[in-house]
Structure formats: structure tokens, C-alpha cells
N, C-alpha and C. Protein backbone atom coordinates (compact mmCIF):
# COMPACT_ATOMS: atom_id res chain seq x y z
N UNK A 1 -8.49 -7.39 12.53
CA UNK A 1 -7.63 -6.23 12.64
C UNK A 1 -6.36 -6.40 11.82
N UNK A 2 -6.14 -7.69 12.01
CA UNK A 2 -4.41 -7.74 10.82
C UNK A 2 -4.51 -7.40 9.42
N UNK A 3 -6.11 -7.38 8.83
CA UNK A 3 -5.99 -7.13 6.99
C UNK A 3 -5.58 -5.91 7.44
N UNK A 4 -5.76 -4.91 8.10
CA UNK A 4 -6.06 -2.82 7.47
C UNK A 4 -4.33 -3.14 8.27
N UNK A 5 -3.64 -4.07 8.95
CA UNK A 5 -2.28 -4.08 8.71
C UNK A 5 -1.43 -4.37 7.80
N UNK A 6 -1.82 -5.60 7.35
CA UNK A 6 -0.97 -5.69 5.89
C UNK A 6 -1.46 -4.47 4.89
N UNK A 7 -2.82 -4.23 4.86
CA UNK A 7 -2.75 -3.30 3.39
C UNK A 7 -1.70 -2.14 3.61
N UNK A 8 -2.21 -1.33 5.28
CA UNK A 8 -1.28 -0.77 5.51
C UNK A 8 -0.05 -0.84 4.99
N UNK A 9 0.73 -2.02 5.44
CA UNK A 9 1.70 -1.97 4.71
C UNK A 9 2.53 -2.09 3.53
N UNK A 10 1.44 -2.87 3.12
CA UNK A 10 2.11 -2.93 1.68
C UNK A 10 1.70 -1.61 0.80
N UNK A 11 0.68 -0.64 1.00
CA UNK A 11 1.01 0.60 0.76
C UNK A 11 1.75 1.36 0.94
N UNK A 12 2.37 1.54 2.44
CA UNK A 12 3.60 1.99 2.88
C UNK A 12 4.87 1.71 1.68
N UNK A 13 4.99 0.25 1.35
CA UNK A 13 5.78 -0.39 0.81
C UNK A 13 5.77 0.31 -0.75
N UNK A 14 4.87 -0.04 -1.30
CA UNK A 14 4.88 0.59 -2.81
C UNK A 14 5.30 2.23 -2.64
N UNK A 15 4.94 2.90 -1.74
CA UNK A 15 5.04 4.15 -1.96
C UNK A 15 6.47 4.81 -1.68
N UNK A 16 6.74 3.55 -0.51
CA UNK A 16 8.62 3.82 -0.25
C UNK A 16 9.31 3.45 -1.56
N UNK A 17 9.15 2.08 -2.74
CA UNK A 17 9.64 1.65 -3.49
C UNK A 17 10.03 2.80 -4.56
N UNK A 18 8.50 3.07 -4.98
CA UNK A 18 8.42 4.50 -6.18
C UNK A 18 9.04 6.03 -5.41
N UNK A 19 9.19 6.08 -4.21
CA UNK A 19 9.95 7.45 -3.76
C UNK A 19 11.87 7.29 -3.99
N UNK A 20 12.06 5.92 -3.55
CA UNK A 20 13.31 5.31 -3.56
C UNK A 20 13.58 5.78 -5.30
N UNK A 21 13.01 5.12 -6.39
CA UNK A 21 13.12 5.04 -7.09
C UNK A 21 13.56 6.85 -8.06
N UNK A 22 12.22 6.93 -7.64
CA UNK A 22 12.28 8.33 -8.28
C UNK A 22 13.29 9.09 -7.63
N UNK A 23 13.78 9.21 -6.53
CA UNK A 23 14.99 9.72 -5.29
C UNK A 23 16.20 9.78 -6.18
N UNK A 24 16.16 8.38 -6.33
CA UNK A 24 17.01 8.00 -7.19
C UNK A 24 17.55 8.57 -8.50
N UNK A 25 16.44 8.46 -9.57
CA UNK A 25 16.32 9.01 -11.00
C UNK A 25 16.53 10.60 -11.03
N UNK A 26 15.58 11.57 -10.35
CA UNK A 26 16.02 12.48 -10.24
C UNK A 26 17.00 13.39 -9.52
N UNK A 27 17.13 12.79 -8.25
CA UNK A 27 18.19 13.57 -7.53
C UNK A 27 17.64 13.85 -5.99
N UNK A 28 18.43 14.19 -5.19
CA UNK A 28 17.70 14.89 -3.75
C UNK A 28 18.06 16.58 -3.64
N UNK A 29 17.41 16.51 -4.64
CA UNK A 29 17.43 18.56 -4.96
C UNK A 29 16.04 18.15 -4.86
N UNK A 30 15.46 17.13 -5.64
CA UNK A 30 13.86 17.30 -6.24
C UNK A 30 13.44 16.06 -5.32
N UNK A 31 13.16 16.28 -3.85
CA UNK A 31 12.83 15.25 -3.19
C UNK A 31 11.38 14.98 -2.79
N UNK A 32 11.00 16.17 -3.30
CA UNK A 32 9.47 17.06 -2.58
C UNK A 32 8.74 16.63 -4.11
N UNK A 33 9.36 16.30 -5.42
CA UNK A 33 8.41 16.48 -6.27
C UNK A 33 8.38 14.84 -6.65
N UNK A 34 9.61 14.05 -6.17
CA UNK A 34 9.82 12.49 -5.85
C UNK A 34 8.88 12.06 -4.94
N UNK A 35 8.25 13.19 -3.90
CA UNK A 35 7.52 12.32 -2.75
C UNK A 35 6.20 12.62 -3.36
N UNK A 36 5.61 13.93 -3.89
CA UNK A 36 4.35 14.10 -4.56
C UNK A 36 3.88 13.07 -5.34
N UNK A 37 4.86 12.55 -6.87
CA UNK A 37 5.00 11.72 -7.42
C UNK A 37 4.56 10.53 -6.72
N UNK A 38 5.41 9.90 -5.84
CA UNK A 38 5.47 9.00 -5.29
C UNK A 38 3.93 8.41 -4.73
N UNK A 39 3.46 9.90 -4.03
CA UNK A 39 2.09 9.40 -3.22
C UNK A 39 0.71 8.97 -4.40
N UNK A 40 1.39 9.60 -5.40
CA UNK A 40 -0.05 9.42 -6.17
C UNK A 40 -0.01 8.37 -7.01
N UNK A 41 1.40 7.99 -7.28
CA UNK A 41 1.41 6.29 -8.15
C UNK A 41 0.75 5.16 -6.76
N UNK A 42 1.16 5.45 -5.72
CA UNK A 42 1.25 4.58 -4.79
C UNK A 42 -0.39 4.54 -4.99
N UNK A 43 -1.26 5.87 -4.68
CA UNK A 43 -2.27 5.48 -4.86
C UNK A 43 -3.27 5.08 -5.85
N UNK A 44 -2.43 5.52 -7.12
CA UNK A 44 -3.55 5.16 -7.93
C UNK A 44 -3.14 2.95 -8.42
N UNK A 45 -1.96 3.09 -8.11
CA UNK A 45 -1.63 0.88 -8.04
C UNK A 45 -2.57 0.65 -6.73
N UNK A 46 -2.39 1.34 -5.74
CA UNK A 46 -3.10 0.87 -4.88
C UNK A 46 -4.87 0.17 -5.14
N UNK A 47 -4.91 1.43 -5.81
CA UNK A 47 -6.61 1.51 -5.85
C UNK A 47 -7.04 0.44 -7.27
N UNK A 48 -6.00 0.28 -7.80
CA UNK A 48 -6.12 -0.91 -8.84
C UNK A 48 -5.83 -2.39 -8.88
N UNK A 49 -4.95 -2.64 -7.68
CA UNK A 49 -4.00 -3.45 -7.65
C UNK A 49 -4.47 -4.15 -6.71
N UNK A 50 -5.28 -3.42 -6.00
CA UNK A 50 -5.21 -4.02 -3.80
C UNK A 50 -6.50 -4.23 -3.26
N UNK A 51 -7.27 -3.92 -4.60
CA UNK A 51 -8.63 -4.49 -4.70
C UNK A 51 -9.08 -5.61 -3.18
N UNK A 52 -9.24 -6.68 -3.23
CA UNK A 52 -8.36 -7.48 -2.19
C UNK A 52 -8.75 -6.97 -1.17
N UNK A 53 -6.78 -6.49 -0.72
CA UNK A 53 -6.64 -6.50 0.51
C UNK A 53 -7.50 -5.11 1.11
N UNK A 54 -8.16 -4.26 0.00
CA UNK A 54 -8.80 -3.36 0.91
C UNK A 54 -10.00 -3.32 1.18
N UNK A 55 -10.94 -4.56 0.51
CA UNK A 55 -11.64 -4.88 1.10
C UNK A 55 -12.02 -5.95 2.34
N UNK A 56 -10.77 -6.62 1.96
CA UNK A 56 -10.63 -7.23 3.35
C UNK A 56 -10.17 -6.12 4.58
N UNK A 57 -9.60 -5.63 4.48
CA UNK A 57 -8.82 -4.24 5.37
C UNK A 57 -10.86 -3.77 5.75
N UNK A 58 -11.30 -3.18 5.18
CA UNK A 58 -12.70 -2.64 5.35
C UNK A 58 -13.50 -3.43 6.25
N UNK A 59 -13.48 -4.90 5.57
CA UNK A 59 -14.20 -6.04 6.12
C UNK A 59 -13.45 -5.95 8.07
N UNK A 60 -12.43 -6.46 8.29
CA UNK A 60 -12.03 -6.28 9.20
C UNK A 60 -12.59 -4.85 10.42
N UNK A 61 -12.29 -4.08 9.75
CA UNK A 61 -12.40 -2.74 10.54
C UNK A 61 -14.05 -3.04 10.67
N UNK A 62 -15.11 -2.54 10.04
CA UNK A 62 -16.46 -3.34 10.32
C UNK A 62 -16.62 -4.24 11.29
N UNK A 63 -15.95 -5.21 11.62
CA UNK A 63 -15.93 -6.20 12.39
C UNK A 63 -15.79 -5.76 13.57
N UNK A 64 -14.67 -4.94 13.60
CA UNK A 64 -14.34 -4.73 15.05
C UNK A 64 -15.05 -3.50 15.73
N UNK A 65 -15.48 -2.44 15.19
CA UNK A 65 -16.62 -1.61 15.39
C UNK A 65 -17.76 -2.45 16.10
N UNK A 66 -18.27 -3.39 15.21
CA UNK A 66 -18.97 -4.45 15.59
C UNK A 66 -18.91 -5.02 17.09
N UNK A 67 -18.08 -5.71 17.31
CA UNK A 67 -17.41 -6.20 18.73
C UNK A 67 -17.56 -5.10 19.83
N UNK A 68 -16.95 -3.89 19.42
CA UNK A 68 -17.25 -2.98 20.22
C UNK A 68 -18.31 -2.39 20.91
N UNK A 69 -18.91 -2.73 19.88
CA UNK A 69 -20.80 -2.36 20.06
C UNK A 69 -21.42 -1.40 19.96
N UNK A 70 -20.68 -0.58 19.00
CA UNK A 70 -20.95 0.79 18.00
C UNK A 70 -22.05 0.72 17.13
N UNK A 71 -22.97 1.80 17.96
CA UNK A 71 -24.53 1.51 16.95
C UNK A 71 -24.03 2.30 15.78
N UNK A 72 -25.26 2.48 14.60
CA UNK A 72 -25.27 2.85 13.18
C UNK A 72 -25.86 4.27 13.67
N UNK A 73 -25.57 4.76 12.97
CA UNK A 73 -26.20 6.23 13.25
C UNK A 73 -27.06 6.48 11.78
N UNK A 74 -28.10 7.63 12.40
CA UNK A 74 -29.11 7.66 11.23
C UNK A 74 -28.28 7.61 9.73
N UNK A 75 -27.23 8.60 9.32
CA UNK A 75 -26.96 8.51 8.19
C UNK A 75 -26.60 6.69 8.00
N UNK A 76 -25.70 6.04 8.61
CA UNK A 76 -25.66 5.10 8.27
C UNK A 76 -26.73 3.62 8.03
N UNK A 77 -28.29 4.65 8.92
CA UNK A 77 -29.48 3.42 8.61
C UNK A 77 -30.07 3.47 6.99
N UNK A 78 -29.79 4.95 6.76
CA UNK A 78 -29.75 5.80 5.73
C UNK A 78 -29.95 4.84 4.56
N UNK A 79 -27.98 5.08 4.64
CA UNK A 79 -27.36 4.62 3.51
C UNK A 79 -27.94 2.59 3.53
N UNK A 80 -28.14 2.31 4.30
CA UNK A 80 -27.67 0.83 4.28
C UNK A 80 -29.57 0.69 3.97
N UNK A 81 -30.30 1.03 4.04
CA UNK A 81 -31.76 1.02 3.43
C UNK A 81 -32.02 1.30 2.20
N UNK A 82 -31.35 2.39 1.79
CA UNK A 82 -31.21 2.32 -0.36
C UNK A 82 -30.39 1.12 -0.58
């Protein structure tokens, strides 16, 4: 359960950094086009960068589904048979 916390956060983190930033550069007239901005750098470093921790984050969550004792449902016998 602690990886999908850190990724959590360190997404949180990048996305506060680049809103700060841009907040900054442009002004708080344009805070709405600083936070748009913001969400989509966050995600596209994310999705390049965090490789990693989001598959560990994935790995984790799996796990604990697991523990729980959450069957697969047809789509998922589905998918996991191709």
C-alpha cells in the first residue's frame, strides 16, 4: 500500500512545483490557465519519468485486492488469457 503513496505524492509534488512556478511567471489573474498547464506537465513527466514508481504503485494495489479476496471477473479472465 505505501508505493500508490509515494507516487501519489510525488505527483502531487511535481504538479504543486510547475503550478507554483507558472503562479509565479504569469501572475494570479491567470491562475486557472497556471493550474491547466500545470496538470498536464505534471502528467505528461509523470508518465515519463515515474515509470517505476507506478508500477510499483499498480504492483501494490494488485496485492492488496489480492489479500482481500477479490475474485477476477469475466472481463478480467478475459484479458489475462490473451
Amino acid at each position: 500500500m505505501r508505493a500508490w503513496i509515494i507516487f501519489t505524492l510525488v505527483r502531487v509534488g511535481i504538479f504543486a512545483a510547475i503550478f507554483a512556478l507558472l503562479l509565479w511567471l504569469l501572475g494570479p489573474d491567470w491562475w486557472w490557465v497556471a493550474a491547466i498547464s500545470a496538470a498536464l506537465m505534471a502528467a505528461a513527466i509523470s508518465f515519463l519519468a515515474l515509470d517505476r514508481l507506478r508500477q510499483g504503485a499498480a504492483a501494490s494495489l494488485a496485492e492488496a485486492r489480492e489479500r482481500r479476496g477479490e475474485k477476477k471477473g469475466e472481463d478480467e479472465r478475459v484479458e489475462d488469457g490473451e
